[in-house]
C-alpha atoms as a PDB file:
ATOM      1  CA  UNK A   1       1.502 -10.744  -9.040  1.00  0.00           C
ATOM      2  CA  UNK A   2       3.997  -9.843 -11.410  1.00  0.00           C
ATOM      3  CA  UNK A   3       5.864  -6.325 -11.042  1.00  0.00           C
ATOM      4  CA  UNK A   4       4.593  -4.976 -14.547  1.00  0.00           C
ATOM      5  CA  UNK A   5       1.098  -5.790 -13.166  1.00  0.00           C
ATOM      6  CA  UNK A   6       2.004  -4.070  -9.932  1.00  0.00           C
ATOM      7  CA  UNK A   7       2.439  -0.737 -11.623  1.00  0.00           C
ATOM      8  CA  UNK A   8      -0.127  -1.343 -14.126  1.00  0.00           C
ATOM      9  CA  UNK A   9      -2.698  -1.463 -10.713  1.00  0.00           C
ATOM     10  CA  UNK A  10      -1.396   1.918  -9.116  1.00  0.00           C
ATOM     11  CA  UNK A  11      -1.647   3.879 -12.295  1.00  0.00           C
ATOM     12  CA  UNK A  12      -5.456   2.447 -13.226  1.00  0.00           C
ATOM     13  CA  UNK A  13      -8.424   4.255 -11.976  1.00  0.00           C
ATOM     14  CA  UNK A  14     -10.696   2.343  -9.240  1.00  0.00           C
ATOM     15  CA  UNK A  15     -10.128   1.963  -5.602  1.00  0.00           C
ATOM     16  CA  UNK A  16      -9.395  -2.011  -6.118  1.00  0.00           C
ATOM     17  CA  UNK A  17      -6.681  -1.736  -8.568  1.00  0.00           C
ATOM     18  CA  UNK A  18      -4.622   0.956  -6.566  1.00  0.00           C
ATOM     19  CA  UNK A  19      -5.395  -1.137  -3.610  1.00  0.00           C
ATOM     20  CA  UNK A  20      -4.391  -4.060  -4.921  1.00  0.00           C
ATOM     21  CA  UNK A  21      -1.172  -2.353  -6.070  1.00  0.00           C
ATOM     22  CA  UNK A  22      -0.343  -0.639  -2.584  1.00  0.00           C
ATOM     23  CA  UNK A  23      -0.746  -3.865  -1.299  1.00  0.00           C
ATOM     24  CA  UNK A  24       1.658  -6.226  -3.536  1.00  0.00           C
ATOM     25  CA  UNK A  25       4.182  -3.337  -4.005  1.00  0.00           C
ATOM     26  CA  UNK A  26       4.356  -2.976  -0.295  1.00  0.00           C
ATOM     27  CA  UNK A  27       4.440  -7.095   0.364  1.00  0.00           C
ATOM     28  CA  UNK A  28       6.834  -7.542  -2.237  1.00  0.00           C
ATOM     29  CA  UNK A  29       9.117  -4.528  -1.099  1.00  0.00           C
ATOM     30  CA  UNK A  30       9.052  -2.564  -4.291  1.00  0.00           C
ATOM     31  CA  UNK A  31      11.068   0.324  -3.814  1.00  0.00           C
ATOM     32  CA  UNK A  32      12.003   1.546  -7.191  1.00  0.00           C
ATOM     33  CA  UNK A  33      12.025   4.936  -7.839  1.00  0.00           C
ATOM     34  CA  UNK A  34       8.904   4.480 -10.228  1.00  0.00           C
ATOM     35  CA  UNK A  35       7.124   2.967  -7.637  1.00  0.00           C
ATOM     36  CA  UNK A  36       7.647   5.420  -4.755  1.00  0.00           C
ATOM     37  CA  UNK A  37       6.348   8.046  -7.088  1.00  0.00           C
ATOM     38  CA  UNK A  38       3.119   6.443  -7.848  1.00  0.00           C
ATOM     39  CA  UNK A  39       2.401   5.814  -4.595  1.00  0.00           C
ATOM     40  CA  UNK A  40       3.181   9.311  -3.591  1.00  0.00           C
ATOM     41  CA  UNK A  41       1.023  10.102  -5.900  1.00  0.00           C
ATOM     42  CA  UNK A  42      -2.006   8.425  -4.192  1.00  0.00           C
ATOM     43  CA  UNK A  43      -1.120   9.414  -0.798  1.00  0.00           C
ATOM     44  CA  UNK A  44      -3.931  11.955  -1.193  1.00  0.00           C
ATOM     45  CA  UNK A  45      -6.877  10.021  -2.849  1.00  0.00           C
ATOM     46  CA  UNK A  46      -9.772  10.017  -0.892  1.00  0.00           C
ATOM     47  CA  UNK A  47     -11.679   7.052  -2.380  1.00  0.00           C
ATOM     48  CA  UNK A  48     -12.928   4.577   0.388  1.00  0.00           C
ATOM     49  CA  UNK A  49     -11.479   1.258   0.487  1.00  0.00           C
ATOM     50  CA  UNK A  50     -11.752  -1.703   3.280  1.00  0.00           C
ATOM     51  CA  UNK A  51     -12.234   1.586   5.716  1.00  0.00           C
ATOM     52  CA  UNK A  52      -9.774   3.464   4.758  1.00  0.00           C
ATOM     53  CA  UNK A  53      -9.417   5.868   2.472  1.00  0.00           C
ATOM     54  CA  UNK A  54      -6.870   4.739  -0.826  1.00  0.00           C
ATOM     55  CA  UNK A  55      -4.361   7.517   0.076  1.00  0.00           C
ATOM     56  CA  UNK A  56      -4.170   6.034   4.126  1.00  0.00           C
ATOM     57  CA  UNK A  57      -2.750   2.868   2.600  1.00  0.00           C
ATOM     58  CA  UNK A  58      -0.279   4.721   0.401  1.00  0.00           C
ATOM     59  CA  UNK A  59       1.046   6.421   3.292  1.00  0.00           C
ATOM     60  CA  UNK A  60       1.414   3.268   5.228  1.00  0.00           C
ATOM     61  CA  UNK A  61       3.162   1.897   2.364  1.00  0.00           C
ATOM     62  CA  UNK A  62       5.636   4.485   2.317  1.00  0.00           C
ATOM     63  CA  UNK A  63       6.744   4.023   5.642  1.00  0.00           C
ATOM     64  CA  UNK A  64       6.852   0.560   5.435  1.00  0.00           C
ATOM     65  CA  UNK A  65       9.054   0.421   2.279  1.00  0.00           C
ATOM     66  CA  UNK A  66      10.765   3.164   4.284  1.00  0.00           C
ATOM     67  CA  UNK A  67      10.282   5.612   1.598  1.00  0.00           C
ATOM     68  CA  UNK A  68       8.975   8.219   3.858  1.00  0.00           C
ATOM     69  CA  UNK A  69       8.000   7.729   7.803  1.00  0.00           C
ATOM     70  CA  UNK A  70       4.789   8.529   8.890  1.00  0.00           C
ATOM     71  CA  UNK A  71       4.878  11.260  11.459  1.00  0.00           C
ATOM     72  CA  UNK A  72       1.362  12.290  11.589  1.00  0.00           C
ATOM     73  CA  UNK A  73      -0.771  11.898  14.311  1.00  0.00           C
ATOM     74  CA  UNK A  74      -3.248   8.934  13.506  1.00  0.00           C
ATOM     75  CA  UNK A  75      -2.290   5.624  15.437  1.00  0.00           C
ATOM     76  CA  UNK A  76      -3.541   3.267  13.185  1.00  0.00           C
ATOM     77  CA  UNK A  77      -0.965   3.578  10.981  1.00  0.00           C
ATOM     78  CA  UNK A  78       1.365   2.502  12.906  1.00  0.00           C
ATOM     79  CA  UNK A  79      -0.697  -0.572  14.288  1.00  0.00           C
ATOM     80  CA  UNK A  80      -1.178  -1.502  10.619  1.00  0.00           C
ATOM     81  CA  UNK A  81       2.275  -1.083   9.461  1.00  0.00           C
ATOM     82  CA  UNK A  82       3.151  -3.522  12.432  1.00  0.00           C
ATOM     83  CA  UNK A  83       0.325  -5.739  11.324  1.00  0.00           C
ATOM     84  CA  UNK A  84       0.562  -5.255   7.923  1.00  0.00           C
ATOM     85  CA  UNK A  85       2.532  -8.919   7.366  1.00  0.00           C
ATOM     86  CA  UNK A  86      -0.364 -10.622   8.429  1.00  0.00           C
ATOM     87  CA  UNK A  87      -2.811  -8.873   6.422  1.00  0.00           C
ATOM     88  CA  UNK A  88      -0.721  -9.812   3.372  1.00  0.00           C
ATOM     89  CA  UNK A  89      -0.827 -13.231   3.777  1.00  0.00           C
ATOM     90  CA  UNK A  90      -4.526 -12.861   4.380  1.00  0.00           C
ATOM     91  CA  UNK A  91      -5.168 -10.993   1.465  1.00  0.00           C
ATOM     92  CA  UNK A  92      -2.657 -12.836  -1.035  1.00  0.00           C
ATOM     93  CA  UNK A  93      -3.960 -16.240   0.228  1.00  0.00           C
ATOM     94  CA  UNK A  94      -0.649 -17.621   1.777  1.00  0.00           C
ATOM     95  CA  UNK A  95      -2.385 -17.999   5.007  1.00  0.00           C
ATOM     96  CA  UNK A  96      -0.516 -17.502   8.179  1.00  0.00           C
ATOM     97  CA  UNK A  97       2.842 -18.106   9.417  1.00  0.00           C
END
């Protein structure tokens, strides 16, 4: 996914298109100032996706782009953010390493 599509995702409305953006921007290690901001700006949307709320992602995103660390309280944040390679490759199709 291309970076123009990238931004295009976290700026549409619907739960797959900001996922899918959190996702590549974070895989890709996006960390443009245009970028950070949008997904600051989703760190509080509460739309359900794959579990999680939308906004859970963006956090973990953050931190992992080490925009901002994570110093809440909820430990499976920091599991995914160690996993989160893995998951990548599972959801981009590049299997695993």
């Amino acid at each position: 996914m291309e970076r123009k599509e990238i931004i295009s995702n976290l700026k549409r409305d619907g739960a797959w298109y900001r996922m899918n953006g959190i996702i590549f921007a974070a895989s890709k290690n996006m960390c443009d100032e245009e970028t950070i901001k949008l997904l600051r700006s989703l760190k509080s949307n509460t739309v359900w996706m794959l579990g999680r709320q939308v906004g859970w992602y963006a956090i973990a995103a953050l931190d992992m782009l080490g925009a901002e660390k994570y110093t809440g309280s909820d430990p499976d944040i920091a599991q995914f953010v160690s996993e989160f390679p893995a998951v990548v490759r599972t959801v981009t199709g590049t299997g695993e390493k």
